[in-house]
Protein backbone atom coordinates (compact mmCIF):
# COMPACT_ATOMS: atom_id res chain seq x y z
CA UNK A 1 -26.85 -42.26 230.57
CA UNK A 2 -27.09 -44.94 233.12
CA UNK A 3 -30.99 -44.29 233.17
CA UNK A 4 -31.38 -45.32 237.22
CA UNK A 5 -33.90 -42.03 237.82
CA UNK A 6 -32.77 -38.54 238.60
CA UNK A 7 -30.36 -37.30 241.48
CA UNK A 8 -32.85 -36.78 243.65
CA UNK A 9 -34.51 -39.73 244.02
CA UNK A 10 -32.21 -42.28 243.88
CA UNK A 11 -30.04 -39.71 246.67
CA UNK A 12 -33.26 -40.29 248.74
CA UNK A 13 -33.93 -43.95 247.95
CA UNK A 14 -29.88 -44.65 248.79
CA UNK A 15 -30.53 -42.98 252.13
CA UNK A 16 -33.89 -44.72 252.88
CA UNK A 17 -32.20 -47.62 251.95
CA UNK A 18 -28.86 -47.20 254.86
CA UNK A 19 -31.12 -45.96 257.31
CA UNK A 20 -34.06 -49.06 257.35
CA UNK A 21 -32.00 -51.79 255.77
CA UNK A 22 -33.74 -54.80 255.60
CA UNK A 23 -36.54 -53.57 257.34
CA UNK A 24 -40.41 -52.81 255.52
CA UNK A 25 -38.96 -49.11 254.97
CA UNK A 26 -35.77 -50.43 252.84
CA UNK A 27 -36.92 -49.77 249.48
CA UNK A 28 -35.21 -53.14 247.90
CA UNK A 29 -35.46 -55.54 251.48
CA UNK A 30 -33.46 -58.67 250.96
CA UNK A 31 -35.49 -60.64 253.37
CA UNK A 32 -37.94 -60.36 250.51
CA UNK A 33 -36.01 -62.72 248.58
CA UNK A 34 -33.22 -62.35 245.52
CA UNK A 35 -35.52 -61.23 242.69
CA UNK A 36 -37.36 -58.69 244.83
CA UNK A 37 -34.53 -56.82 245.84
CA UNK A 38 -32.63 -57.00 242.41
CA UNK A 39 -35.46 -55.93 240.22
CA UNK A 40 -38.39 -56.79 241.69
CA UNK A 41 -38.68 -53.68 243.86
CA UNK A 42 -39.10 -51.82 240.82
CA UNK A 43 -41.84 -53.95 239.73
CA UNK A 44 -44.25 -53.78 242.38
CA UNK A 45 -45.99 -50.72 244.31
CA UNK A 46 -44.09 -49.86 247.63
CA UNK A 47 -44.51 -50.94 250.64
CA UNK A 48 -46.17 -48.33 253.13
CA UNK A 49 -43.60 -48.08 255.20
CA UNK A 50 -41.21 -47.10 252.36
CA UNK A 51 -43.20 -44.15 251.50
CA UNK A 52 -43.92 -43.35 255.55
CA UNK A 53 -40.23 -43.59 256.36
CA UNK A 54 -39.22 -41.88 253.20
CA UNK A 55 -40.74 -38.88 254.48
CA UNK A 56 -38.56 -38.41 257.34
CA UNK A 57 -35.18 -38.82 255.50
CA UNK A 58 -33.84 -35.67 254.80
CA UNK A 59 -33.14 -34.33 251.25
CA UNK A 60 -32.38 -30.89 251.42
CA UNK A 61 -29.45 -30.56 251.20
CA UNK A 62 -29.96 -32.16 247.68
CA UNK A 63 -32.81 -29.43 247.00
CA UNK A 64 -30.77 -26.73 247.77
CA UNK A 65 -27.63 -27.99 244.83
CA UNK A 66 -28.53 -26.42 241.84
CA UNK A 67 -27.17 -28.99 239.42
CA UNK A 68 -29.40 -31.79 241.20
CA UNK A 69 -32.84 -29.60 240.17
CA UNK A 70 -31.49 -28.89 237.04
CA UNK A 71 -30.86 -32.88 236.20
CA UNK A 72 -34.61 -33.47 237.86
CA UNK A 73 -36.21 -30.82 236.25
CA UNK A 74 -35.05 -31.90 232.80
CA UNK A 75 -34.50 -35.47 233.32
CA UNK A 76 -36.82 -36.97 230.91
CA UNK A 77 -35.07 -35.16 228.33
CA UNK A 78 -31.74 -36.03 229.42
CA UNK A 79 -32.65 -39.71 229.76
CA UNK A 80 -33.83 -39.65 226.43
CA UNK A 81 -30.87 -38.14 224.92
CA UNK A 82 -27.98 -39.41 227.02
CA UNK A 83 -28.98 -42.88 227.36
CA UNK A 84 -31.12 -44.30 223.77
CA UNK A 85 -30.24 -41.39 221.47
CA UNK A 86 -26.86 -40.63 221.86
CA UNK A 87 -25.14 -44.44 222.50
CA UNK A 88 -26.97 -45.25 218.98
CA UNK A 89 -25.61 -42.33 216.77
CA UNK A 90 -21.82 -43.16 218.51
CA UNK A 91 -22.44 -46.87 217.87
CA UNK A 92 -23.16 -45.89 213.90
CA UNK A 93 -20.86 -43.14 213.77
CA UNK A 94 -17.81 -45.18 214.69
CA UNK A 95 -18.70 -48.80 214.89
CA UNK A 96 -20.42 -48.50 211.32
CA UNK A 97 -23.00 -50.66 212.68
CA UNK A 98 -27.11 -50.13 211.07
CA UNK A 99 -28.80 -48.08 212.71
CA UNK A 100 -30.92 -51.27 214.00
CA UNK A 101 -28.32 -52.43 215.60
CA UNK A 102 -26.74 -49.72 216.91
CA UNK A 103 -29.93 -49.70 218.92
CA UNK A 104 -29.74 -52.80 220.33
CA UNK A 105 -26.25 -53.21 220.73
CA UNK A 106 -24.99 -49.15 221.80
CA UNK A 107 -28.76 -48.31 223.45
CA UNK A 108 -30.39 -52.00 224.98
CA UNK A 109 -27.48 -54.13 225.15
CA UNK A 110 -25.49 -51.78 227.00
CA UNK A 111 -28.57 -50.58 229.39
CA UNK A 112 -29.32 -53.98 230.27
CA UNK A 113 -25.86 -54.57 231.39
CA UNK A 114 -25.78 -51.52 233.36
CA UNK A 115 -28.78 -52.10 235.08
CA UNK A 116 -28.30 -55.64 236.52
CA UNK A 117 -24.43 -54.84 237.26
CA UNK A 118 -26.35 -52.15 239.55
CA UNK A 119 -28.94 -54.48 240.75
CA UNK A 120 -26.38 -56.75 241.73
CA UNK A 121 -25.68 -54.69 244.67
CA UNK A 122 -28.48 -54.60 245.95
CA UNK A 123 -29.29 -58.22 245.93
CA UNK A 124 -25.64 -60.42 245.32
CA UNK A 125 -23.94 -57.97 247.53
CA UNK A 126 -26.63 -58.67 250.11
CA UNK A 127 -26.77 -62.03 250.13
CA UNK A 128 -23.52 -63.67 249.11
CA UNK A 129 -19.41 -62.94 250.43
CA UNK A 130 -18.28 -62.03 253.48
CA UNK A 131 -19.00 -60.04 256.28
CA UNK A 132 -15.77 -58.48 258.13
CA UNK A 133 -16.59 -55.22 259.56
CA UNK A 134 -20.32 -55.88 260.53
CA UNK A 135 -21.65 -59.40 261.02
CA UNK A 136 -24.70 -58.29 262.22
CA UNK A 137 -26.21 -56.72 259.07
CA UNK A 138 -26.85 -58.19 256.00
CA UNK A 139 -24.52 -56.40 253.12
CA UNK A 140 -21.35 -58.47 252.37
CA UNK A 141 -18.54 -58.23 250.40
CA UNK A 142 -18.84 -59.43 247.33
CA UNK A 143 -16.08 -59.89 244.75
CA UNK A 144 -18.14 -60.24 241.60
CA UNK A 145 -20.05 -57.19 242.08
CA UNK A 146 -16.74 -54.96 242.95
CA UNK A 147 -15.39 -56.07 239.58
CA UNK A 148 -18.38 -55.68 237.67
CA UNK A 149 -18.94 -52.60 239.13
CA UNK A 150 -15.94 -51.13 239.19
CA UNK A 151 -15.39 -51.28 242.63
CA UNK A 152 -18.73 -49.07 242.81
CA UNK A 153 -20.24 -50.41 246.46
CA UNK A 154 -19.16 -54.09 245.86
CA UNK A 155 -17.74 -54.22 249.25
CA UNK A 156 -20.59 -53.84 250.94
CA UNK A 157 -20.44 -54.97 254.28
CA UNK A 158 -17.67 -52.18 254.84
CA UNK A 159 -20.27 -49.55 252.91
CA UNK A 160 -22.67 -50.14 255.37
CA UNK A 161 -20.31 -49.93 258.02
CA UNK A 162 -18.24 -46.93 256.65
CA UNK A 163 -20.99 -44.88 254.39
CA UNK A 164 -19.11 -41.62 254.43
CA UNK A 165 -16.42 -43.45 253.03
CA UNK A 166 -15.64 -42.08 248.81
CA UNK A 167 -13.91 -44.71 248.54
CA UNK A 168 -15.95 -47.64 249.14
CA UNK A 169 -13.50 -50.04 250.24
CA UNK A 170 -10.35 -50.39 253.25
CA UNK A 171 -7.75 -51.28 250.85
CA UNK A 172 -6.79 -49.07 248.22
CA UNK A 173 -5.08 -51.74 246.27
CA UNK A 174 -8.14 -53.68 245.72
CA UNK A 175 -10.09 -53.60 242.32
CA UNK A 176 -11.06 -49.85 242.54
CA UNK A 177 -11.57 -47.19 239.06
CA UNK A 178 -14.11 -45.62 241.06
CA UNK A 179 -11.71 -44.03 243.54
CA UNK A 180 -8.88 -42.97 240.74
CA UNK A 181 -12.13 -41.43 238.66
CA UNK A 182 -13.49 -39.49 242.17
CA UNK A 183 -9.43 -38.39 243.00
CA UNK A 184 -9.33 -37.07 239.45
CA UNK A 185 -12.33 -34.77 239.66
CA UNK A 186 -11.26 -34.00 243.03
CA UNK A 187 -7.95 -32.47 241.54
CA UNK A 188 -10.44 -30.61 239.16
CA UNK A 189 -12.34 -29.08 241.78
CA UNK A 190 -15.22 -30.82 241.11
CA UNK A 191 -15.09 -33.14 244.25
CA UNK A 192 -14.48 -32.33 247.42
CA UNK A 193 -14.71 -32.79 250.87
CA UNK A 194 -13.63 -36.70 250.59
CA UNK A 195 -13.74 -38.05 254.13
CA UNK A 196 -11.64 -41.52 254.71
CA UNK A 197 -11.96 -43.41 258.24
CA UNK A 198 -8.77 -44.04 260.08
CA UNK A 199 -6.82 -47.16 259.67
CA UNK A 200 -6.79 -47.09 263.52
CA UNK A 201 -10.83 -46.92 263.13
CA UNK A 202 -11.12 -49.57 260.60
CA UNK A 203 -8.99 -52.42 262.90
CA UNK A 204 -11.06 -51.68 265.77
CA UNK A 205 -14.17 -52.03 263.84
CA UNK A 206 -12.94 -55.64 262.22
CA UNK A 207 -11.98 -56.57 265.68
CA UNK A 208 -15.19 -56.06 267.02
CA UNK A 209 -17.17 -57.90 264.04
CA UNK A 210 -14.95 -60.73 264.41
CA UNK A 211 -16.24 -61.40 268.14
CA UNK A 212 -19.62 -61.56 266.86
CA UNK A 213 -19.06 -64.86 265.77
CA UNK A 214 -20.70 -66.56 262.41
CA UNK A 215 -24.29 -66.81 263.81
CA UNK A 216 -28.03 -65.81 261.15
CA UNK A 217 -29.45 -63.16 262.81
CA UNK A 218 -32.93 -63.45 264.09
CA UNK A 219 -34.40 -60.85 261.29
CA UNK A 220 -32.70 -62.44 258.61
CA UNK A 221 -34.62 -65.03 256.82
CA UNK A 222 -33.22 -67.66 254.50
CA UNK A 223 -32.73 -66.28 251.34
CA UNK A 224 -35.04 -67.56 248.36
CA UNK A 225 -34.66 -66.71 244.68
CA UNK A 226 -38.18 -65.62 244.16
């Protein structure tokens, strides 16, 4: 439904992503400038050392998860179906809207939404908000994106910092459905092994970043818009 490619390769684009960010090899670098890492990425062909360093992440553990090659193997069909056909029929069915606009409003109007709120991540959330666990890097917490997410990687600073974390985020109090959705199919069984960093950890970590100091590091170009 959200129409962002199959498991696979956005699992292995995530990864390339952690491991070179804001390097050549990140697939959506934010030294390239706001609209290349919130859309433009997907616009243009890849840079060489995206598909040279993409090669030595590690995806097999992803291979070997049967519901991951099922999803890739019949994506196309699933994309179809999950994310144009059926948000039309349920936007007829019980909105009683035409079938035109059922289309635009429960298939394009909804994607649309769903993709920038996604691409916000990569670019907002790597550009603008603050950086308390990791001054150093370039992902920041950003409060627009963790509401318009859903809490979904909108503090990103800590992410970056803390990638094993399912939560996302130190505080469980913040702005958060993520987390209660992940706890709920945990108590299903269909989640599991949810690692958390000590709070012991985490104050060490925002000790450290804070005796960094507010300095632009020398990678990190000034930010342009196109």
């Amino acid at each position: 439904m959200a129409g962002q490619n199959d498991l696979y390769t956005w699992c292995r684009d995530h990864r390339l992503h952690h491991k070179f960010s804001e390097t050549d090899a990140d697939p959506h670098n934010s030294n390239r400038g706001f609209f290349f890492t919130h859309v433009g990425w997907l616009l243009t062909k890849k840079h060489p050392d995206v598909i040279l360093k993409g090669k030595t992440v590690d995806c097999s553990d992803l291979l070997r998860d049967p519901v991951i090659r099922f999803q890739r193997k019949y994506y196309v069909l699933m994309y179809s179906f999950f994310c144009f056909l059926l948000p039309t029929f349920l936007c007829h069915y019980f909105l009683d809207y035409s079938w035109i606009d059922s289309f635009i409003v429960g298939c394009f109007g909804r994607y649309i939404v769903s993709l920038h709120t996604t691409w916000f991540v990569n670019s907002a959330a790597h550009m603008f908000g603050d950086r308390l666990y990791n001054r150093k890097i370039a992902a920041r917490e950003n409060k627009f994106v963790s509401f318009a997410a859903w809490g979904s990687e909108g503090f990103h600073n800590y992410h970056h910092v803390f990638p094993w974390d399912y939560t996302i985020s130190e505080m469980g109090w913040k702005f958060n459905p993520m987390k209660s959705i992940i706890d709920f199919m945990a108590k299903c069984g269909q989640a599991y092994d949810l690692r958390r960093p000590s709070p012991q950890l985490i104050e060490k970590t925002k000790e450290s970043a804070s005796k960094q100091g507010h300095f632009v590091d020398p990678y990190e170009k000034p930010h342009s818009f196109y």
